[in-house]
Protein backbone atom coordinates (compact mmCIF):
# COMPACT_ATOMS: atom_id res chain seq x y z
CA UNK A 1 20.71 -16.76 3.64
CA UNK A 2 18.80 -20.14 3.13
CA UNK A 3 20.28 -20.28 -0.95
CA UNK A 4 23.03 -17.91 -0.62
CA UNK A 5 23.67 -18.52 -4.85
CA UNK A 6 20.04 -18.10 -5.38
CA UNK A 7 18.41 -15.81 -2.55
CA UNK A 8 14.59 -16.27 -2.48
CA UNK A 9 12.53 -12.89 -2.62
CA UNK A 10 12.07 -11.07 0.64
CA UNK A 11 8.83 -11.97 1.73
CA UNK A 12 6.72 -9.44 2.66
CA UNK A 13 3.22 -10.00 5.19
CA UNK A 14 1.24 -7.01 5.16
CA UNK A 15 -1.39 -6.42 7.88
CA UNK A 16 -4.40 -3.68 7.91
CA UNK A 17 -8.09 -2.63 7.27
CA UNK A 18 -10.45 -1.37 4.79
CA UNK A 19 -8.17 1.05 3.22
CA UNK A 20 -4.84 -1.81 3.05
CA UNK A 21 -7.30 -3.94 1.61
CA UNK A 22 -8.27 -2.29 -1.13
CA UNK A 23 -11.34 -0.78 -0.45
CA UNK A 24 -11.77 2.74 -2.48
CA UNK A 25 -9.09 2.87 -4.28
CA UNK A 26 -10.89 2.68 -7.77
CA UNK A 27 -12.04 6.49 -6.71
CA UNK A 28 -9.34 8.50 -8.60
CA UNK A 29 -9.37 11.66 -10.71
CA UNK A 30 -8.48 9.67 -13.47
CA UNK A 31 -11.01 7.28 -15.51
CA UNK A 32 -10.02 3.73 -15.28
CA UNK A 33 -9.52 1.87 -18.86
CA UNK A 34 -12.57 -0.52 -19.45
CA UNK A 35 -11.39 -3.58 -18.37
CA UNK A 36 -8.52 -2.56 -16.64
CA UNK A 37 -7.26 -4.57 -13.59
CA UNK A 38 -6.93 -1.57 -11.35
CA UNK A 39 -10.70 -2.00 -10.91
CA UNK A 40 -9.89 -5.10 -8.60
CA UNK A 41 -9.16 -3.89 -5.28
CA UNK A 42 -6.88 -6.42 -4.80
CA UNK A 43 -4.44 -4.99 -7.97
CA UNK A 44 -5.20 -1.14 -6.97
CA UNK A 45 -4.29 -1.40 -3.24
CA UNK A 46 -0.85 -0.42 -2.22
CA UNK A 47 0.64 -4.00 -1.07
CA UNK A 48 0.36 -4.82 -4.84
CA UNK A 49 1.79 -1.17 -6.29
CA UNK A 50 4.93 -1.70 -3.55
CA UNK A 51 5.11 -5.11 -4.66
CA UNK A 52 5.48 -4.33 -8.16
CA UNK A 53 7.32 -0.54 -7.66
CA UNK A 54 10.13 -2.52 -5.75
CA UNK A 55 10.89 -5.14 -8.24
CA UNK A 56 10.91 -2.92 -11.36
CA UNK A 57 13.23 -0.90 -9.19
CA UNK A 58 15.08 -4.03 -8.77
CA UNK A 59 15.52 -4.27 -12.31
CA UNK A 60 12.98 -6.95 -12.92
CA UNK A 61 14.03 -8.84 -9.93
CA UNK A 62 11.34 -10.81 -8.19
CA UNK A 63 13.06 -9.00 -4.96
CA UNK A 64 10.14 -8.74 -2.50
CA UNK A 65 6.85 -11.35 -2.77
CA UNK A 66 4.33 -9.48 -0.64
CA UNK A 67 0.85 -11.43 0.21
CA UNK A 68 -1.80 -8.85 1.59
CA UNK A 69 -3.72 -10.22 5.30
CA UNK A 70 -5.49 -7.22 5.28
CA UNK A 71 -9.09 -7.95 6.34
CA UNK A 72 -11.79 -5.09 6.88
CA UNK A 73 -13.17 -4.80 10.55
CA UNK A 74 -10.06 -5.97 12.10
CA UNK A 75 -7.34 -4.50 14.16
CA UNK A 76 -3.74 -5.51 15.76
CA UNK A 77 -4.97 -7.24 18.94
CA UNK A 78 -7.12 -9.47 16.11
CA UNK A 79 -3.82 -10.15 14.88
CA UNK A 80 -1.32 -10.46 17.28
CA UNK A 81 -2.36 -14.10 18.31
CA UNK A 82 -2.50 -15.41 14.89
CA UNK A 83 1.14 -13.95 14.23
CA UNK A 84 2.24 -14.82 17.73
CA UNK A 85 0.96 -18.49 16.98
CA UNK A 86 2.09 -19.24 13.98
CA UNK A 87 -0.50 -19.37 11.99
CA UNK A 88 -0.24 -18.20 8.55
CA UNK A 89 -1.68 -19.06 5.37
CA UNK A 90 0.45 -21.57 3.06
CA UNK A 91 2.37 -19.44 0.92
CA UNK A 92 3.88 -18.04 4.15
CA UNK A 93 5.09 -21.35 5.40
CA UNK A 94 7.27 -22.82 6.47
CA UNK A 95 9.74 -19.70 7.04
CA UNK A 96 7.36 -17.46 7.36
CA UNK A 97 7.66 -13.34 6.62
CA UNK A 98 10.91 -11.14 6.93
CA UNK A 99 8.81 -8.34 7.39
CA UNK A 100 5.32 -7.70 8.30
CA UNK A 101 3.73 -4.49 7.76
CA UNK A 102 1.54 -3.16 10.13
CA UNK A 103 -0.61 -0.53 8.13
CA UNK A 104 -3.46 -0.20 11.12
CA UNK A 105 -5.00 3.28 9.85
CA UNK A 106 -6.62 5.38 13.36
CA UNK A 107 -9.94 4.79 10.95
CA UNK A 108 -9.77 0.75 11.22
CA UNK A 109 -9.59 1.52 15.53
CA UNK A 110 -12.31 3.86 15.59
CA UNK A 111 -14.48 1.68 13.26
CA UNK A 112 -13.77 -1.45 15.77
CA UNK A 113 -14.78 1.17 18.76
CA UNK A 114 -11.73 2.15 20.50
CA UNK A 115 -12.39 5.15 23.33
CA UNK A 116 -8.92 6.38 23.24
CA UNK A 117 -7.71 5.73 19.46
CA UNK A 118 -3.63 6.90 20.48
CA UNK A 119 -3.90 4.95 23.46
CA UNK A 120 -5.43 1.63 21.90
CA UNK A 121 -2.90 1.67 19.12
CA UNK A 122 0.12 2.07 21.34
CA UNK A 123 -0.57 -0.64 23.67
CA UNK A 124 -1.70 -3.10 20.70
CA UNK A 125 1.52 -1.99 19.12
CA UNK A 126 3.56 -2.78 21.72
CA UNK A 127 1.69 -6.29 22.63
CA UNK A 128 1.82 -6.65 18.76
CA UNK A 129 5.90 -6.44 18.75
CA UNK A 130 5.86 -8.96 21.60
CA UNK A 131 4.18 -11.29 20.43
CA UNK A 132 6.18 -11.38 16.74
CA UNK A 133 9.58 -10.86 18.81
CA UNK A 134 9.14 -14.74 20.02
CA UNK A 135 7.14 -16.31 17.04
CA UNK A 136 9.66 -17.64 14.29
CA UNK A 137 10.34 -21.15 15.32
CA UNK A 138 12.66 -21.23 12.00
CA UNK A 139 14.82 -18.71 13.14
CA UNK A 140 15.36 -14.78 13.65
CA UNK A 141 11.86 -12.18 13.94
CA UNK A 142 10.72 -10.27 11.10
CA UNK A 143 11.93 -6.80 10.65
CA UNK A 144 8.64 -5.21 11.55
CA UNK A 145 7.25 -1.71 9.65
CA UNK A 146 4.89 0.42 11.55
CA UNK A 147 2.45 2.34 9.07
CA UNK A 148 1.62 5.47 11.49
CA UNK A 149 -0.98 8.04 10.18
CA UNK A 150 -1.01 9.26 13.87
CA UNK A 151 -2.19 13.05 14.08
CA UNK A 152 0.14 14.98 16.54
CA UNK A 153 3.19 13.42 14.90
CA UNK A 154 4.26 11.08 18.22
CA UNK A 155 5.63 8.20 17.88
CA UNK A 156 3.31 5.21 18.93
CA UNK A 157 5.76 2.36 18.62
CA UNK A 158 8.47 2.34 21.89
CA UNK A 159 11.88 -0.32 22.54
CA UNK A 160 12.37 -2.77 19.91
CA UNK A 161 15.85 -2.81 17.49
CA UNK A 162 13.88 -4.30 14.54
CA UNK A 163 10.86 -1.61 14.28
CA UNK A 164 10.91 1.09 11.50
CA UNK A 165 7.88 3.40 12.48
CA UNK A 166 6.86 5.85 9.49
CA UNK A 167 4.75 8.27 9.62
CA UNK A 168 3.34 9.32 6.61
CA UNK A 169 0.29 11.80 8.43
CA UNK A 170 1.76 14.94 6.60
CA UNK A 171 2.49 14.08 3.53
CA UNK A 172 -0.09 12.06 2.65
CA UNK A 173 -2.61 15.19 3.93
CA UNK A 174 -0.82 17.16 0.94
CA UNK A 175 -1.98 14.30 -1.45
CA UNK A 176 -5.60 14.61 0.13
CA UNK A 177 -5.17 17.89 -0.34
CA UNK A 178 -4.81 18.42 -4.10
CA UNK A 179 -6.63 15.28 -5.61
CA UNK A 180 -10.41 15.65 -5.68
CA UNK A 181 -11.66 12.59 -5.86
CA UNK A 182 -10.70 11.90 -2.11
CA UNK A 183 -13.42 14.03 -1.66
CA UNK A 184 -15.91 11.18 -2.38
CA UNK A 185 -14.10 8.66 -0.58
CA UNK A 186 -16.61 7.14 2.00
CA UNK A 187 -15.80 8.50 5.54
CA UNK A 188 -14.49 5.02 6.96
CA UNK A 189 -12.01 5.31 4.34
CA UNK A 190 -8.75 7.87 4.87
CA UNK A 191 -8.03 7.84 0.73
CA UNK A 192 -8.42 6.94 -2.35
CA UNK A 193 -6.52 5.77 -5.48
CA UNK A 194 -3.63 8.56 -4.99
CA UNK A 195 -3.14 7.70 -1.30
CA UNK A 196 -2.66 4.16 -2.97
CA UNK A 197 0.04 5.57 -5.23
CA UNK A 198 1.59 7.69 -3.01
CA UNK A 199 2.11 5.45 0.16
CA UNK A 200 3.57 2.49 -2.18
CA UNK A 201 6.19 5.32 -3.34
CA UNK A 202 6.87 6.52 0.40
CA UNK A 203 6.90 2.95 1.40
CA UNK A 204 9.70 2.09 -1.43
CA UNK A 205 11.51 5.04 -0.03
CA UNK A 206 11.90 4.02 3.08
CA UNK A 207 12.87 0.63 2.80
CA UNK A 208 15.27 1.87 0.48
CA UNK A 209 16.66 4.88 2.65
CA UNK A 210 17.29 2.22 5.51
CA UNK A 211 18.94 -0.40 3.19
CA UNK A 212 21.65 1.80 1.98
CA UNK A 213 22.38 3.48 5.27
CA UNK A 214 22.90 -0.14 6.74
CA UNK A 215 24.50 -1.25 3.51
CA UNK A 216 26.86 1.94 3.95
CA UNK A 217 27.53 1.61 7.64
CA UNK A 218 28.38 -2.05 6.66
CA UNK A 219 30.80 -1.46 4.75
CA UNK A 220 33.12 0.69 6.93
CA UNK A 221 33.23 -2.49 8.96
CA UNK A 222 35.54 -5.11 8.15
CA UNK A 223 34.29 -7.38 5.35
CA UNK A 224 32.69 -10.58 6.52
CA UNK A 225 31.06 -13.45 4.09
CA UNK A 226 27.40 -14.17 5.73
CA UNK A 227 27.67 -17.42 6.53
CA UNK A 228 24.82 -20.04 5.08
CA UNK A 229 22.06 -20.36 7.66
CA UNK A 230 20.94 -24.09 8.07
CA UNK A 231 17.21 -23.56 8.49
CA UNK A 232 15.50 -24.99 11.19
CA UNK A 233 12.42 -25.54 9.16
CA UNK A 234 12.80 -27.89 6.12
CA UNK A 235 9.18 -27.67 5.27
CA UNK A 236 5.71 -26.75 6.58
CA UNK A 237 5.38 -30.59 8.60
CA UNK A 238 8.28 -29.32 10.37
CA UNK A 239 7.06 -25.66 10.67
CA UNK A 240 3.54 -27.48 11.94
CA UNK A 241 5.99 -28.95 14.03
CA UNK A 242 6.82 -26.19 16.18
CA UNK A 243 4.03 -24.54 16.15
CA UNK A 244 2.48 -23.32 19.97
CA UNK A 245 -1.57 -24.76 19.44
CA UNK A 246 -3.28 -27.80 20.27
CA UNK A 247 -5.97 -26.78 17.84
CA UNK A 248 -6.15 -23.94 15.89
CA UNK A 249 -8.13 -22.71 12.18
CA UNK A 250 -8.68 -19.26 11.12
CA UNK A 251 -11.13 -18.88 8.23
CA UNK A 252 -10.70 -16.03 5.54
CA UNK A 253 -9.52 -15.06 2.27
CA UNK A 254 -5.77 -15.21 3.90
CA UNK A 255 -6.45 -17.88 6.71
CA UNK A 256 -5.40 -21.23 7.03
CA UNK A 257 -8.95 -22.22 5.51
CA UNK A 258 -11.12 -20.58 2.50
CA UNK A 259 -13.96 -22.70 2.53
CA UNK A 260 -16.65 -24.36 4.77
CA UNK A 261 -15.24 -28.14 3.38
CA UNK A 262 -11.97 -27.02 4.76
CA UNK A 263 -13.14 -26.03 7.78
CA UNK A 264 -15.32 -29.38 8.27
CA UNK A 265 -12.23 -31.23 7.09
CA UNK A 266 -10.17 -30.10 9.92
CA UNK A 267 -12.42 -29.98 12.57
CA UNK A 268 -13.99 -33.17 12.29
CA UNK A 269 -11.01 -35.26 13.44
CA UNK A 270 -12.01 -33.53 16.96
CA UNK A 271 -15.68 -33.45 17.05
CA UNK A 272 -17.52 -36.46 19.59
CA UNK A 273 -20.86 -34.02 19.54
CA UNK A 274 -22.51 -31.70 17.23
CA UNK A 275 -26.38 -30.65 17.31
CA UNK A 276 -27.03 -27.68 14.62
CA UNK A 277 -23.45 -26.44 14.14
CA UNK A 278 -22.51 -25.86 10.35
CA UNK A 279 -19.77 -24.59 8.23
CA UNK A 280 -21.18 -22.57 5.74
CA UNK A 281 -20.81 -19.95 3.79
CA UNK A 282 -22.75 -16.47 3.14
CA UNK A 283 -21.65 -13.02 1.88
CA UNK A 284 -24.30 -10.59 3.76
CA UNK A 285 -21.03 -9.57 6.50
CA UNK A 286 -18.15 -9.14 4.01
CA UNK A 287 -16.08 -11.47 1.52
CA UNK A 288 -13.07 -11.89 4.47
CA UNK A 289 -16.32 -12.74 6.93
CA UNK A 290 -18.42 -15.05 4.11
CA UNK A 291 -16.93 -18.98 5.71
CA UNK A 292 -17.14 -19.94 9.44
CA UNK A 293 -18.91 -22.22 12.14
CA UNK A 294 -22.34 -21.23 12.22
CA UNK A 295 -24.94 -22.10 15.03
CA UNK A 296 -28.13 -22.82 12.30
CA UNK A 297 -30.76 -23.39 15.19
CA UNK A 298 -31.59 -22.32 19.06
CA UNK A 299 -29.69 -24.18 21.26
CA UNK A 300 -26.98 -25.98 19.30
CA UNK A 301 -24.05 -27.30 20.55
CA UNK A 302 -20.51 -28.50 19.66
CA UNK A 303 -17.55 -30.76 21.59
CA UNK A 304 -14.38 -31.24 20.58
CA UNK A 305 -12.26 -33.42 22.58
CA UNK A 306 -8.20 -34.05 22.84
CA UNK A 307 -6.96 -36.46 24.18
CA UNK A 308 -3.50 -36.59 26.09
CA UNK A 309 -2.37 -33.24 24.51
CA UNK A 310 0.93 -33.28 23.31
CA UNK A 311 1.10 -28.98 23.91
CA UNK A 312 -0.35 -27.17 26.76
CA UNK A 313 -2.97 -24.79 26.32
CA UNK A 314 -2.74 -22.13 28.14
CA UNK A 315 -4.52 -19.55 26.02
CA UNK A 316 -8.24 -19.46 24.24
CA UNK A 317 -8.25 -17.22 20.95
CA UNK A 318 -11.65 -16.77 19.22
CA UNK A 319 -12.82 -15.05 16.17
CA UNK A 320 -15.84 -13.96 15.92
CA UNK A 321 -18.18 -12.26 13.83
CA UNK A 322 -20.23 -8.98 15.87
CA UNK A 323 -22.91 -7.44 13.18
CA UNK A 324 -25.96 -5.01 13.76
CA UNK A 325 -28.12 -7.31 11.57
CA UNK A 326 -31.06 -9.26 12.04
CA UNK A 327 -29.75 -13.17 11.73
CA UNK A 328 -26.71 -12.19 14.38
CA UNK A 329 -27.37 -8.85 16.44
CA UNK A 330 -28.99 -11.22 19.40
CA UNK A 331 -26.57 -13.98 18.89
CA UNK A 332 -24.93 -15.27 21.89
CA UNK A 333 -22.18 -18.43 22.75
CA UNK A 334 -21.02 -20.10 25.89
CA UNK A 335 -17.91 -21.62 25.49
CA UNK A 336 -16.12 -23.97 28.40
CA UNK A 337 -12.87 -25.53 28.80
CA UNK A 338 -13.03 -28.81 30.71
CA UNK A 339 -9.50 -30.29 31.59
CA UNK A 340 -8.90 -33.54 33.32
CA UNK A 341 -4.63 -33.83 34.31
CA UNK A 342 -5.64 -37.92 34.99
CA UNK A 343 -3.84 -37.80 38.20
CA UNK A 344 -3.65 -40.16 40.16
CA UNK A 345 -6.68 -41.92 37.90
CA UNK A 346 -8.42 -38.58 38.69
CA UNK A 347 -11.74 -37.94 37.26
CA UNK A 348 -12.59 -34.21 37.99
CA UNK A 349 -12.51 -32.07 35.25
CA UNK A 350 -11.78 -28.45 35.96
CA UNK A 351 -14.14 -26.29 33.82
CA UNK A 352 -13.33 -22.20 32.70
CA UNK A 353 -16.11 -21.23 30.79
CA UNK A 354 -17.67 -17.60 29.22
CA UNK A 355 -20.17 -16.19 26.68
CA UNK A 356 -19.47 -13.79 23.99
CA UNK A 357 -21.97 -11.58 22.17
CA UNK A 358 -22.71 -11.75 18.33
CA UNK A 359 -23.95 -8.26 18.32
CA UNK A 360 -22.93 -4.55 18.64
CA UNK A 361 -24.63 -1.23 17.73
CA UNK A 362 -21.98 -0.28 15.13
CA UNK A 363 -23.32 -0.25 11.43
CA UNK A 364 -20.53 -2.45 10.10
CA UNK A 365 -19.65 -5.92 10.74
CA UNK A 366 -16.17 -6.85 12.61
CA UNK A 367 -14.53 -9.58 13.15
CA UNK A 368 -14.20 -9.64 16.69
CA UNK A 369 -11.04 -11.44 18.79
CA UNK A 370 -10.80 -12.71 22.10
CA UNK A 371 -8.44 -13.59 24.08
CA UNK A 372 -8.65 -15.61 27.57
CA UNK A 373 -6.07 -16.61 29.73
CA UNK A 374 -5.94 -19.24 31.48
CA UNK A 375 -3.15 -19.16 34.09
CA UNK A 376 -4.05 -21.32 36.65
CA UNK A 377 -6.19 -23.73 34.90
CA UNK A 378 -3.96 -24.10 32.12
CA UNK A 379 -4.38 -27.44 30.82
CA UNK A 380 -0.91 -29.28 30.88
CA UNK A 381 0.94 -31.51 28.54
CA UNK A 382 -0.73 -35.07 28.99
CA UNK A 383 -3.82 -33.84 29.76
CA UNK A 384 -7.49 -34.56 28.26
CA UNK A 385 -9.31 -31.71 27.08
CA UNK A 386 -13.02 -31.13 25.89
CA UNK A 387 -13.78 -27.69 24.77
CA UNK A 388 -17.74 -27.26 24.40
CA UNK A 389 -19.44 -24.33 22.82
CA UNK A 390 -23.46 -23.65 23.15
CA UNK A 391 -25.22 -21.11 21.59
CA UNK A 392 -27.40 -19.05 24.24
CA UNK A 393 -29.08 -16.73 22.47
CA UNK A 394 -32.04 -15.52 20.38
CA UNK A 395 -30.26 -15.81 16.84
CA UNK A 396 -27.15 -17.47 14.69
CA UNK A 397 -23.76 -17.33 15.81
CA UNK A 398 -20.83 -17.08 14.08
CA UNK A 399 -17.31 -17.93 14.49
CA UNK A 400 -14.41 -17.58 12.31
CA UNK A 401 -11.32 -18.67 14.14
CA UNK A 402 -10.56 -20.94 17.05
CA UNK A 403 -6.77 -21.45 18.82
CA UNK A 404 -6.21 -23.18 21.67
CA UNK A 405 -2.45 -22.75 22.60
CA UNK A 406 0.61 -22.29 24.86
């Protein structure tokens, strides 16, 4: 309890795909009203029906505040870094969530290419619940929910105290089942605007059911006042404070920057080089994939440099966009990792370097995450650091998120 006479509203990060995003939900037996909100993918989707279903429940009280990260093309290794990081957009900060919703549909793995879909999701999930388990530098983890539309009915999620897996698979068939507009619902999509309504209700249900359970096994206890918490994060310097990367920007409708000035604005502190890198902006690969760093000619190049890093970086986290069209399908980077530790007045650099393709043979466009570690050439506190990225290939490159962290 940060204000234990005026409790702030749960807050509430919700993680997913196409379908937690919004996408299809104005498909519904119904007709919409002309002008009526529910057109807006981001008012039809579920995160915004639970939002709303749990504070009218509430009486009116603003009791949960939930802001939707759901980005099509992505999946739970995309997020895990960002999560295990830190890195969340403003309205998040400095506390961050109390409980993040993972709503990963066996669609959104399939679409990003996974062989074995039960497989994929289970160890994501379980790298996924590691990585939040450590993450809150302000105090406890989130309470974590896992969405599982998993067909057999096993449970994917395995050993952690704060995990609520529901699986919603049957039910949710029966709703298919009897509203025909599903029917039309695109096949990368598991539902449409009654899914929307029904999950938000099973959701609220839930929560609910597990609330009063621990409310009622509470109070067979003996009665003690919850004492005031003194927060370890005052405000999001402090929160920046804490946080585990040297360098680190994620760009997207929910990511610590919206817009190529942002993204120049924070990178540009950093930058000793740049020949044909830009941050622009384009909509041909998705609203969530319009802003990143974009190689505009054959051969560009970028350095950043840090100098005497205060945090060692022992990981390399890219975003980046993978698309079947023209301007990207034969895009290629090299990215490399010089550290000098200055020992001794040493001037070696030790160099870790790699190249990631910009294309795929998939008809949609991902956003694509990678993750490199660097164990024995992690760079060390006190160390300088240049991290150079080339493009290599026949077309543009694009690149939505960089972290370089502990």
């Amino acid at each position: 309890l940060y204000d234990a006479k005026n409790p702030p509203p749960l807050r509430v990060a919700v993680l997913g795909g196409a379908e937690t995003e919004g996408q299809g939900c104005d498909i519904a037996s119904v007709p919409l009203p002309e002008g009526s909100i529910m057109a807006n993918p981001m008012y039809c989707s579920w995160p915004y029906r639970f939002e709303q279903l749990v504070n009218k429940l509430a009486g009116g009280v603003k009791l949960a505040e939930v802001t939707n990260l759901a980005e099509d093309g992505t999946d739970t290794a995309f997020m895990t870094p960002l999560l295990r990081n830190w890195i969340y957009p403003q309205s998040l900060l400095p506390h961050g969530p109390d409980i993040i919703i993972n709503a990963y549909t066996s669609k959104d793995y399939s679409s990003y290419g996974a062989v074995s879909v039960k497989d994929t999701e289970k160890n994501e999930m379980e790298a996924f619940i590691s990585g939040v388990e450590g993450s809150n530098p302000c105090g406890d983890p989130p309470l974590i929910v896992h969405l599982d539309d998993s067909t057999d009915g096993s449970a994917t999620v395995v050993g952690a105290d704060h995990v609520l897996s529901l699986q919603y698979k049957t039910p949710m068939a029966k709703v298919i089942k009897t509203d025909k507009a599903t029917k039309t619902v695109p096949n990368h999509l598991p539902f449409g605007m009654a899914g929307h309504l029904a999950l938000s209700w099973m959701l609220t249900f839930a929560l609910g059911d597990m609330a009063l359970h621990h409310c009622s096994s509470a109070q067979s206890k003996a009665q003690v006042v919850p004492a005031v918490i003194e927060s370890k994060c005052k405000d999001s310097d402090a929160a920046d404070a804490e946080r585990r990367c040297v360098f680190a920007f994620f760009a997207g409708p929910m990511g610590t920057v919206t817009r190529p000035s942002q993204i120049q604005e924070y990178v540009a502190p950093y930058v000793v080089e740049n020949t044909g890198w830009q941050a622009t902006t384009d909509m041909s690969t998705g609203f969530s994939r319009k802003s990143g760093l974009v190689a505009m000619q054959p051969g560009a190049k970028i350095v950043f440099q840090f100098q005497d890093i205060a945090k060692e970086i022992r990981y390399i986290n890219l975003m980046t966009l993978r698309s079947n069209a023209d301007e990207w399908k034969d895009g290629k980077a090299k990215f490399s990792l010089l550290v000098n530790d200055k020992k001794a007045g040493s001037k070696d650099w030790l160099e870790t370097s790699f190249e990631i393709e910009g294309g795929h043979k998939s008809p949609t466009h991902i956003t694509y995450h990678f993750g490199f570690d660097l164990k024995d050439n992690t760079a060390k506190v006190g160390s300088n650091v240049v991290f150079r990225i080339e493009s290599v290939g026949a077309t543009s490159f694009k690149i939505l998120g960089i972290m370089l962290c502990s």
